[in-house]
C-alpha atoms as a PDB file:
ATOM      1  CA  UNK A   1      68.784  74.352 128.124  1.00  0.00           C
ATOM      2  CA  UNK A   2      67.458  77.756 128.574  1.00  0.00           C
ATOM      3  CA  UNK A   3      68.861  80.307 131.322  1.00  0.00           C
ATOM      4  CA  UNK A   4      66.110  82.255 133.496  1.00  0.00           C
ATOM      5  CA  UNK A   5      68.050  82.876 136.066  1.00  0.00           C
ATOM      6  CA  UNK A   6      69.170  86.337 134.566  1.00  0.00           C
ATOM      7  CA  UNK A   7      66.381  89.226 135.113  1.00  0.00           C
ATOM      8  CA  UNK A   8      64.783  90.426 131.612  1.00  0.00           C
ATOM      9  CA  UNK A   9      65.148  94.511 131.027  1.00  0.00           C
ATOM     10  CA  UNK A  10      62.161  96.502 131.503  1.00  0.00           C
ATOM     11  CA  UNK A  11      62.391  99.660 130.451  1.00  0.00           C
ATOM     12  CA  UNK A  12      60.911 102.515 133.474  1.00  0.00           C
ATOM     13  CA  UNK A  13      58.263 103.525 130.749  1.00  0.00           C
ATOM     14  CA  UNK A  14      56.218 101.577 128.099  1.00  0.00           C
ATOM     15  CA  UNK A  15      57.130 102.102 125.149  1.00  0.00           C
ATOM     16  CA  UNK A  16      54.891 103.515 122.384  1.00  0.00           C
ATOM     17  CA  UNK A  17      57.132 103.261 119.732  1.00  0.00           C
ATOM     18  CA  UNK A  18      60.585 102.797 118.969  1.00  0.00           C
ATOM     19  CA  UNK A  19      63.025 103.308 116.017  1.00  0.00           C
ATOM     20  CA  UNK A  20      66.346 102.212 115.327  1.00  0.00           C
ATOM     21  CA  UNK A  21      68.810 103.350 112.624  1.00  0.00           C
ATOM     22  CA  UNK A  22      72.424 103.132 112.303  1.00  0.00           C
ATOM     23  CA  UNK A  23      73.240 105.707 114.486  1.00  0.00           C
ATOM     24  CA  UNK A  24      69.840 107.198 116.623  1.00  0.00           C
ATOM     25  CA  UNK A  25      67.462 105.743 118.640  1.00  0.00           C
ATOM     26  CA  UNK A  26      63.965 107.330 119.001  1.00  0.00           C
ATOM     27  CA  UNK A  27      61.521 106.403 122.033  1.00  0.00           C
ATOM     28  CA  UNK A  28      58.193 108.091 122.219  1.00  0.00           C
ATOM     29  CA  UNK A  29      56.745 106.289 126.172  1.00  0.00           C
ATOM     30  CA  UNK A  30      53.984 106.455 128.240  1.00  0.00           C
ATOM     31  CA  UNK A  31      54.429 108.374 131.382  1.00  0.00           C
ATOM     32  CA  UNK A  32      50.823 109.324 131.491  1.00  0.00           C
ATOM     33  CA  UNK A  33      51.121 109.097 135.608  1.00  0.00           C
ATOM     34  CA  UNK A  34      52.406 112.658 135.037  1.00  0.00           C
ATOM     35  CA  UNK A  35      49.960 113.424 132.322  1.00  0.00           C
ATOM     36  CA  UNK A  36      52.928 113.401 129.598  1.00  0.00           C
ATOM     37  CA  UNK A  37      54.101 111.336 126.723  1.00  0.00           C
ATOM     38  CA  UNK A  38      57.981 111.200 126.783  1.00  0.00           C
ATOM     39  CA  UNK A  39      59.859 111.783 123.272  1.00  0.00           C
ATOM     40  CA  UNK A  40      63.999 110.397 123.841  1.00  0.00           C
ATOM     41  CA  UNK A  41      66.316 110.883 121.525  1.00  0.00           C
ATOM     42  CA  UNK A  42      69.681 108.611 122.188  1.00  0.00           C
ATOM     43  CA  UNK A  43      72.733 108.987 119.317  1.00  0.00           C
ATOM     44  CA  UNK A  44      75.181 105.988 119.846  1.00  0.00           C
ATOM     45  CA  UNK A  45      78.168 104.405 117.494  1.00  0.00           C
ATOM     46  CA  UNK A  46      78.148 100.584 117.013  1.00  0.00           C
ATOM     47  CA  UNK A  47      80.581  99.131 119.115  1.00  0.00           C
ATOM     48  CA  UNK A  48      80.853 102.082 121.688  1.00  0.00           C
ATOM     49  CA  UNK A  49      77.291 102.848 122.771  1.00  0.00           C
ATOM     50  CA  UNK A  50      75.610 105.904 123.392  1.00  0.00           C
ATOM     51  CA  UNK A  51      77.362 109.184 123.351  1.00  0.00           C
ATOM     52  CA  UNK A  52      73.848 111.741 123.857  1.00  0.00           C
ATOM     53  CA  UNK A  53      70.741 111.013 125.034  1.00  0.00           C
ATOM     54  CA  UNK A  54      68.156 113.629 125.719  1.00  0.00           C
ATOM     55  CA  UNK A  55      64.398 114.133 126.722  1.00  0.00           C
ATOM     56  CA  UNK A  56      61.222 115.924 126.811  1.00  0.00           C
ATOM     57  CA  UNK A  57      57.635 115.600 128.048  1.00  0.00           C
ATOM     58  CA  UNK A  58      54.821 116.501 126.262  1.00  0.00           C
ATOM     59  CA  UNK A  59      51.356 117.513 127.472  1.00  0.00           C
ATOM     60  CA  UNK A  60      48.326 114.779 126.292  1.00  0.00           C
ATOM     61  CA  UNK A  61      46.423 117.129 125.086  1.00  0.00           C
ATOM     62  CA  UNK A  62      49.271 118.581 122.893  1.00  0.00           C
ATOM     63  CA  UNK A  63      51.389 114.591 122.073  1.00  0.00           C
ATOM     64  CA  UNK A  64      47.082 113.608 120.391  1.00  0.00           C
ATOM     65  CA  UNK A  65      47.273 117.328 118.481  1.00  0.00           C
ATOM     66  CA  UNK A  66      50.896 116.558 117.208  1.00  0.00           C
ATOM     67  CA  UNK A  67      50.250 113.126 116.108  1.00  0.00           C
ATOM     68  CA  UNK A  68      47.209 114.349 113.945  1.00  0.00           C
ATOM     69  CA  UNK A  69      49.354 117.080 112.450  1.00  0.00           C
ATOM     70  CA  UNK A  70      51.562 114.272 111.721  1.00  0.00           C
ATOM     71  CA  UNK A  71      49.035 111.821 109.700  1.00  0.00           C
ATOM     72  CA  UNK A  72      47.709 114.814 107.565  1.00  0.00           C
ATOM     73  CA  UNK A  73      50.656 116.358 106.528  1.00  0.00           C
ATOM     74  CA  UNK A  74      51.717 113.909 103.995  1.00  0.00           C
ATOM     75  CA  UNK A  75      47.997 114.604 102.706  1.00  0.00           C
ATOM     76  CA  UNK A  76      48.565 118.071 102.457  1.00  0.00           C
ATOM     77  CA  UNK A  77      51.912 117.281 100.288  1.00  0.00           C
ATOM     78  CA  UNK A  78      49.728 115.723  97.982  1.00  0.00           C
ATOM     79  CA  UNK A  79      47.815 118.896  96.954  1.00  0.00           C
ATOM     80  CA  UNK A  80      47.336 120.370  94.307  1.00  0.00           C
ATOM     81  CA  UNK A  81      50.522 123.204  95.274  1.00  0.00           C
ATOM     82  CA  UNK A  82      52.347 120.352  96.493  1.00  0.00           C
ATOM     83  CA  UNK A  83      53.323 122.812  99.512  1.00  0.00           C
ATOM     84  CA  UNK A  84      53.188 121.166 102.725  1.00  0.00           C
ATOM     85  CA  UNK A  85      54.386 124.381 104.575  1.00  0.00           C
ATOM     86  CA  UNK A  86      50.890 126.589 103.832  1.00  0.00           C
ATOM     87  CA  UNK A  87      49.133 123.667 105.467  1.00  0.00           C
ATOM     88  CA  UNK A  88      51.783 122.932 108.738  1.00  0.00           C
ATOM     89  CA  UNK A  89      54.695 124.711 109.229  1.00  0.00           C
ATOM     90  CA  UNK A  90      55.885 122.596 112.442  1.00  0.00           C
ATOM     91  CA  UNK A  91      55.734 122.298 116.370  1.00  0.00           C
ATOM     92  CA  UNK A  92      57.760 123.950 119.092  1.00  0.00           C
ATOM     93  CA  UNK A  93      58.196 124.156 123.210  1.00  0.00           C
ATOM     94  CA  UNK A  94      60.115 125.298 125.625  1.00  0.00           C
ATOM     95  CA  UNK A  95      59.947 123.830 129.134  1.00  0.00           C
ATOM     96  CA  UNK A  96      62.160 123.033 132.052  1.00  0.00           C
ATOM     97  CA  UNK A  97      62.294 121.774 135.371  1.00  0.00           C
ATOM     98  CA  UNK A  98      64.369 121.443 138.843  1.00  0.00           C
ATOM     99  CA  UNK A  99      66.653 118.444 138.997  1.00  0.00           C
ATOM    100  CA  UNK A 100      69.105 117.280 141.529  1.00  0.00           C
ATOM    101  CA  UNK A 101      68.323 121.414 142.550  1.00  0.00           C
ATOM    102  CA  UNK A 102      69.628 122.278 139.442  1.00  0.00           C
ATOM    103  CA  UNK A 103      67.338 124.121 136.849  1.00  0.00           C
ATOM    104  CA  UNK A 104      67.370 122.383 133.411  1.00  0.00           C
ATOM    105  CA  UNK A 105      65.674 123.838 130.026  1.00  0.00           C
ATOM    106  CA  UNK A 106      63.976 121.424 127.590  1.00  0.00           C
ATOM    107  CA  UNK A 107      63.241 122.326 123.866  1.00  0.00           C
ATOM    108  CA  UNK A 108      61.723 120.068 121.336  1.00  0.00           C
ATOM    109  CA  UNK A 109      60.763 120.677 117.591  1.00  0.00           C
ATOM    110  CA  UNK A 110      58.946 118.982 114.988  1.00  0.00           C
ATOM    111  CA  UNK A 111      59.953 120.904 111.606  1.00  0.00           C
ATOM    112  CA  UNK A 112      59.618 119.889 108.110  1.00  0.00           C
ATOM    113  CA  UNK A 113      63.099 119.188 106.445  1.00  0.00           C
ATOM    114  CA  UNK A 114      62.397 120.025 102.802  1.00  0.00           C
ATOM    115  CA  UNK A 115      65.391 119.681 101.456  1.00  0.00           C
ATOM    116  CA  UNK A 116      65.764 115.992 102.971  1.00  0.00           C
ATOM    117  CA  UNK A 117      64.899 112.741 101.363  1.00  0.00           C
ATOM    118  CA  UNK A 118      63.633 112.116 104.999  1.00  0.00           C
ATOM    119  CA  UNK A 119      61.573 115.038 105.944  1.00  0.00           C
ATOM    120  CA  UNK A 120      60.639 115.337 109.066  1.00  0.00           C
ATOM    121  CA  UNK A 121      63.194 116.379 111.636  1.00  0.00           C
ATOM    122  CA  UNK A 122      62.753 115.932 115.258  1.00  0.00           C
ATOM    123  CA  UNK A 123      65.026 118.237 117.551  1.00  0.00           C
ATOM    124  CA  UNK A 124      65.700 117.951 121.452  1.00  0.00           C
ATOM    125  CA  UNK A 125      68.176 119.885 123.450  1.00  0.00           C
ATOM    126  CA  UNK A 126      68.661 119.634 127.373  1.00  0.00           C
ATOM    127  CA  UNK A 127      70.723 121.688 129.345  1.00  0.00           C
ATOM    128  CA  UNK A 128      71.050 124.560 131.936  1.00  0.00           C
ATOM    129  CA  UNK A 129      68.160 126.723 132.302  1.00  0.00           C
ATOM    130  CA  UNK A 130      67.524 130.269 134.115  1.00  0.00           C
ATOM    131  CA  UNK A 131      64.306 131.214 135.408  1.00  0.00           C
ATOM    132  CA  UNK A 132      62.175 133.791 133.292  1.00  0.00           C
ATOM    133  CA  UNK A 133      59.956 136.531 135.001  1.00  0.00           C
ATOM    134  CA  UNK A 134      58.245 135.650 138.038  1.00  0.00           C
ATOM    135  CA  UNK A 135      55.588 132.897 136.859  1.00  0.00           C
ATOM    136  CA  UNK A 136      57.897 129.935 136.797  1.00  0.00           C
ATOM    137  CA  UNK A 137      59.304 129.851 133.412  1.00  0.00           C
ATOM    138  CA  UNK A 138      62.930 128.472 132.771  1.00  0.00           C
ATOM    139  CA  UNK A 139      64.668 129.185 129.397  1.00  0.00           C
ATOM    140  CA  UNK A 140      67.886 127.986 128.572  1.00  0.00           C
ATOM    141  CA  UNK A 141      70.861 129.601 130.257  1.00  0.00           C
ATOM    142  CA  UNK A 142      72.848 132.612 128.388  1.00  0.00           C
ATOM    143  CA  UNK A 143      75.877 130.932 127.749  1.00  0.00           C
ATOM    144  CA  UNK A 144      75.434 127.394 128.536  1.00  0.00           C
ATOM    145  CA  UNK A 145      76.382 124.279 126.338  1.00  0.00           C
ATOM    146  CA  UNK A 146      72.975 122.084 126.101  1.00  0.00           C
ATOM    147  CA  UNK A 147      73.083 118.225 124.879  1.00  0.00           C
ATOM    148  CA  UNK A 148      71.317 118.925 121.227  1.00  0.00           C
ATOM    149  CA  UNK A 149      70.275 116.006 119.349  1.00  0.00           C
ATOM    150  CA  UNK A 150      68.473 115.435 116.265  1.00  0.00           C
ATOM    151  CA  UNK A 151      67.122 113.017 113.293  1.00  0.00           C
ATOM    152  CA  UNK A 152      65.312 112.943 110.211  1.00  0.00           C
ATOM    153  CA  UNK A 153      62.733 110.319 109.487  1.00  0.00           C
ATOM    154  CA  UNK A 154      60.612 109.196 106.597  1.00  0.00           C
ATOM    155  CA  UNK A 155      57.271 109.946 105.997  1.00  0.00           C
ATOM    156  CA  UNK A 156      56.146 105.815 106.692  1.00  0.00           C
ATOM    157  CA  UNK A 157      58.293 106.203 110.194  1.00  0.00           C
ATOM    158  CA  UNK A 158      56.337 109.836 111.119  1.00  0.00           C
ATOM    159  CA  UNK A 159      53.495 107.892 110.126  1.00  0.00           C
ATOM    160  CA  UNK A 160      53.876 104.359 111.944  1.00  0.00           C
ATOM    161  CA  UNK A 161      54.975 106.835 115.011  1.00  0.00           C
ATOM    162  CA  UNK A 162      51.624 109.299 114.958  1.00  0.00           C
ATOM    163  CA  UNK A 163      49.150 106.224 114.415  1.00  0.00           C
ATOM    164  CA  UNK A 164      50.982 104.834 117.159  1.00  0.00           C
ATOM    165  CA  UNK A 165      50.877 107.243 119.629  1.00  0.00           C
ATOM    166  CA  UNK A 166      47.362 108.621 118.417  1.00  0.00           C
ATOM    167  CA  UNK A 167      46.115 104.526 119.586  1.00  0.00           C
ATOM    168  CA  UNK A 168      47.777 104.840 122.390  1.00  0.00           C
ATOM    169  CA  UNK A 169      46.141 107.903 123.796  1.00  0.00           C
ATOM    170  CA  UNK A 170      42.641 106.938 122.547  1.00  0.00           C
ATOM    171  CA  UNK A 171      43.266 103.731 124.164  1.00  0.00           C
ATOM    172  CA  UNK A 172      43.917 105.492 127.120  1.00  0.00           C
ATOM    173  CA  UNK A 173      41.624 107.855 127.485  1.00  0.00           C
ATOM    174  CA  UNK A 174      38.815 104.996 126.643  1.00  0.00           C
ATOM    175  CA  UNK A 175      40.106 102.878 129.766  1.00  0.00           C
ATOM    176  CA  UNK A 176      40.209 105.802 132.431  1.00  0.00           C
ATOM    177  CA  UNK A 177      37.305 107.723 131.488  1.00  0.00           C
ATOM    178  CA  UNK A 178      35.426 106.838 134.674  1.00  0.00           C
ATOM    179  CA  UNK A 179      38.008 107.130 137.005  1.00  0.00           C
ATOM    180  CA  UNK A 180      39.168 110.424 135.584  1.00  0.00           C
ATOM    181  CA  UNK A 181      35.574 111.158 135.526  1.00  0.00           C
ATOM    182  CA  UNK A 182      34.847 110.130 139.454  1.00  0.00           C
ATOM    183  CA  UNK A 183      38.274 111.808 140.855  1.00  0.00           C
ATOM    184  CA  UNK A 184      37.355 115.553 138.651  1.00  0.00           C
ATOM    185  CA  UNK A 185      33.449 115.526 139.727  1.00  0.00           C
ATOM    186  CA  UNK A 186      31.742 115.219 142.966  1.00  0.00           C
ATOM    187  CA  UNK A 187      30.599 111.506 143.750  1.00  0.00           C
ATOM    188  CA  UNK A 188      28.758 110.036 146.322  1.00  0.00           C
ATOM    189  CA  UNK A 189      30.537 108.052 148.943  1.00  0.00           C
ATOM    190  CA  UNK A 190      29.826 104.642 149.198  1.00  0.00           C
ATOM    191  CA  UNK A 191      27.967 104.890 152.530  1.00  0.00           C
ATOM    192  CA  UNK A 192      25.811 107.444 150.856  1.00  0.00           C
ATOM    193  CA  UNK A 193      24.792 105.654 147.852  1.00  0.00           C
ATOM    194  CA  UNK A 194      21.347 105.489 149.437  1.00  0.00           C
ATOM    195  CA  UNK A 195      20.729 109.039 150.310  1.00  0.00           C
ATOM    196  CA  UNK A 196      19.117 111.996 148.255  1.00  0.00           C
ATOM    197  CA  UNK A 197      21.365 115.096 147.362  1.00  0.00           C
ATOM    198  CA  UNK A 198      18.715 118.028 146.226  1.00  0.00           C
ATOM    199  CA  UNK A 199      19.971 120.028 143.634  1.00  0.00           C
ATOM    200  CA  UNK A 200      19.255 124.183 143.957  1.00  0.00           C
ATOM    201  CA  UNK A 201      18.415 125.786 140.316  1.00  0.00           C
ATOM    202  CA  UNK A 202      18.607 129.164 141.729  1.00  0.00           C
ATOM    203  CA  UNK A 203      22.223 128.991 143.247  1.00  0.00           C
ATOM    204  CA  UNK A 204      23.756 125.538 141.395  1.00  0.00           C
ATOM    205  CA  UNK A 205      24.446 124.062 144.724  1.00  0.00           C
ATOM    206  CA  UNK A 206      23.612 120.605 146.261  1.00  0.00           C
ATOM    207  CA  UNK A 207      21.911 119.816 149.933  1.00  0.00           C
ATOM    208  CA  UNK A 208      22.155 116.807 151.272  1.00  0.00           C
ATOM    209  CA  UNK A 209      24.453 114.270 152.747  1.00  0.00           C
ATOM    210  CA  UNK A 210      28.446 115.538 152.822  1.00  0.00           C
ATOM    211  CA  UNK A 211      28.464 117.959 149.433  1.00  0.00           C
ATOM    212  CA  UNK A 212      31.889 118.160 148.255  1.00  0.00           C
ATOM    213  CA  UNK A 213      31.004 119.769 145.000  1.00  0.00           C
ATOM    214  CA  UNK A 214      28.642 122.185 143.533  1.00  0.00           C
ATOM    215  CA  UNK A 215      27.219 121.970 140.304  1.00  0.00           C
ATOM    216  CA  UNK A 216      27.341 124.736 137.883  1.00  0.00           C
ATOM    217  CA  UNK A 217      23.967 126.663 137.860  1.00  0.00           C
ATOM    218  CA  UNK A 218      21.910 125.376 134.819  1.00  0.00           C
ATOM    219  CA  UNK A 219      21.465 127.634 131.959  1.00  0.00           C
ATOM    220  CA  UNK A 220      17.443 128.219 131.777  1.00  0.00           C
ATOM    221  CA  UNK A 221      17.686 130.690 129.114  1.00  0.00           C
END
């Protein structure tokens, strides 16, 4: 007989994709609430669990670029020059954030490991960070000790991963095109569905019942 009466994990984020070897765990999840795609890395022993875990978030915009990168390359390495490096020589950032009112850098890189029989490293590193000029930037901190983690994977895992994530997204951005659509551009209210808003050529602005929006002037040219 079957016992239910123990709750099922769920991890907080969906994952995308996820790879286990002997000794690292890669996530790549959906936290597209926050417009990101989150990348963990989590190294662990058999027997005693995890011993580093770290994280970073990745723009949309920037996770759908990667993933291409990552499809191609092992096109590239079939040229002619056989070198993958003229064609894509890798993927950096450096970000950060507050947390528990402490500032924390981020750093992740995508590099090609040439001299691997698995080549294509992923690096994270989390630790302290210090702000940098006056526009919000945090670098890591001169001096700290950041959680660095990192793995090499073959070019069918890089590939499974991309296609993956490169579904995902397209999935994604197929399902919320209207509402991403309605909440960016000026709509009608519902009580207004029936009423006329007049469109000005000359100034690109609309009359008419509660305009929350103007439209860009049309080029007539």
């Amino acid at each position: 007989m079957t016992d239910n009466s123990k709750p099922t994990y769920k991890p907080m984020f969906y994952r995308i994709y996820r790879r286990v070897s002997a000794a690292m765990i890669i996530t790549v999840e959906d936290a597209l609430h926050l417009g990101k795609i989150r990348f963990t890395l989590t190294k662990y022993a058999k027997g005693q669990g995890a011993s580093a875990t770290v994280e970073h978030y990745v723009d949309t915009n920037r996770a759908a670029l990667l993933a291409w990168d990552l499809l191609n390359t092992p096109n590239a390495a079939n040229t002619a020059r056989g070198d993958v490096s003229l064609w894509w020589n890798g993927y950096s950032e450096f970000k950060g954030s507050r947390k528990d009112g402490e500032l924390q850098a981020r750093t992740f890189h995508v590099e090609l490991a040439t001299k691997s029989e698995n080549p294509v490293r992923i690096t994270i590193a989390n630790g302290p960070g210090e702000p940098v000029g006056t526009n919000g930037a945090i670098k890591p901190k001169t001096g700290a000790k950041a959680t660095n983690v990192s793995t090499v994977l073959p070019w069918l895992a890089v590939r499974e991963m991309a296609l993956a994530l490169l579904m995902h997204l397209q999935a994604w951005q197929t399902m919320t095109y209207y509402q991403r659509r309605d909440e960016e551009t000026w709509q009608p209210d519902q009580a207004e569905q029936g009423a006329t808003a007049t469109l000005d050529l000359e100034t690109g602005e609309i009359t008419g019942p509660n305009p929350r929006r103007a439209i860009p002037t049309q080029d007539r040219s």
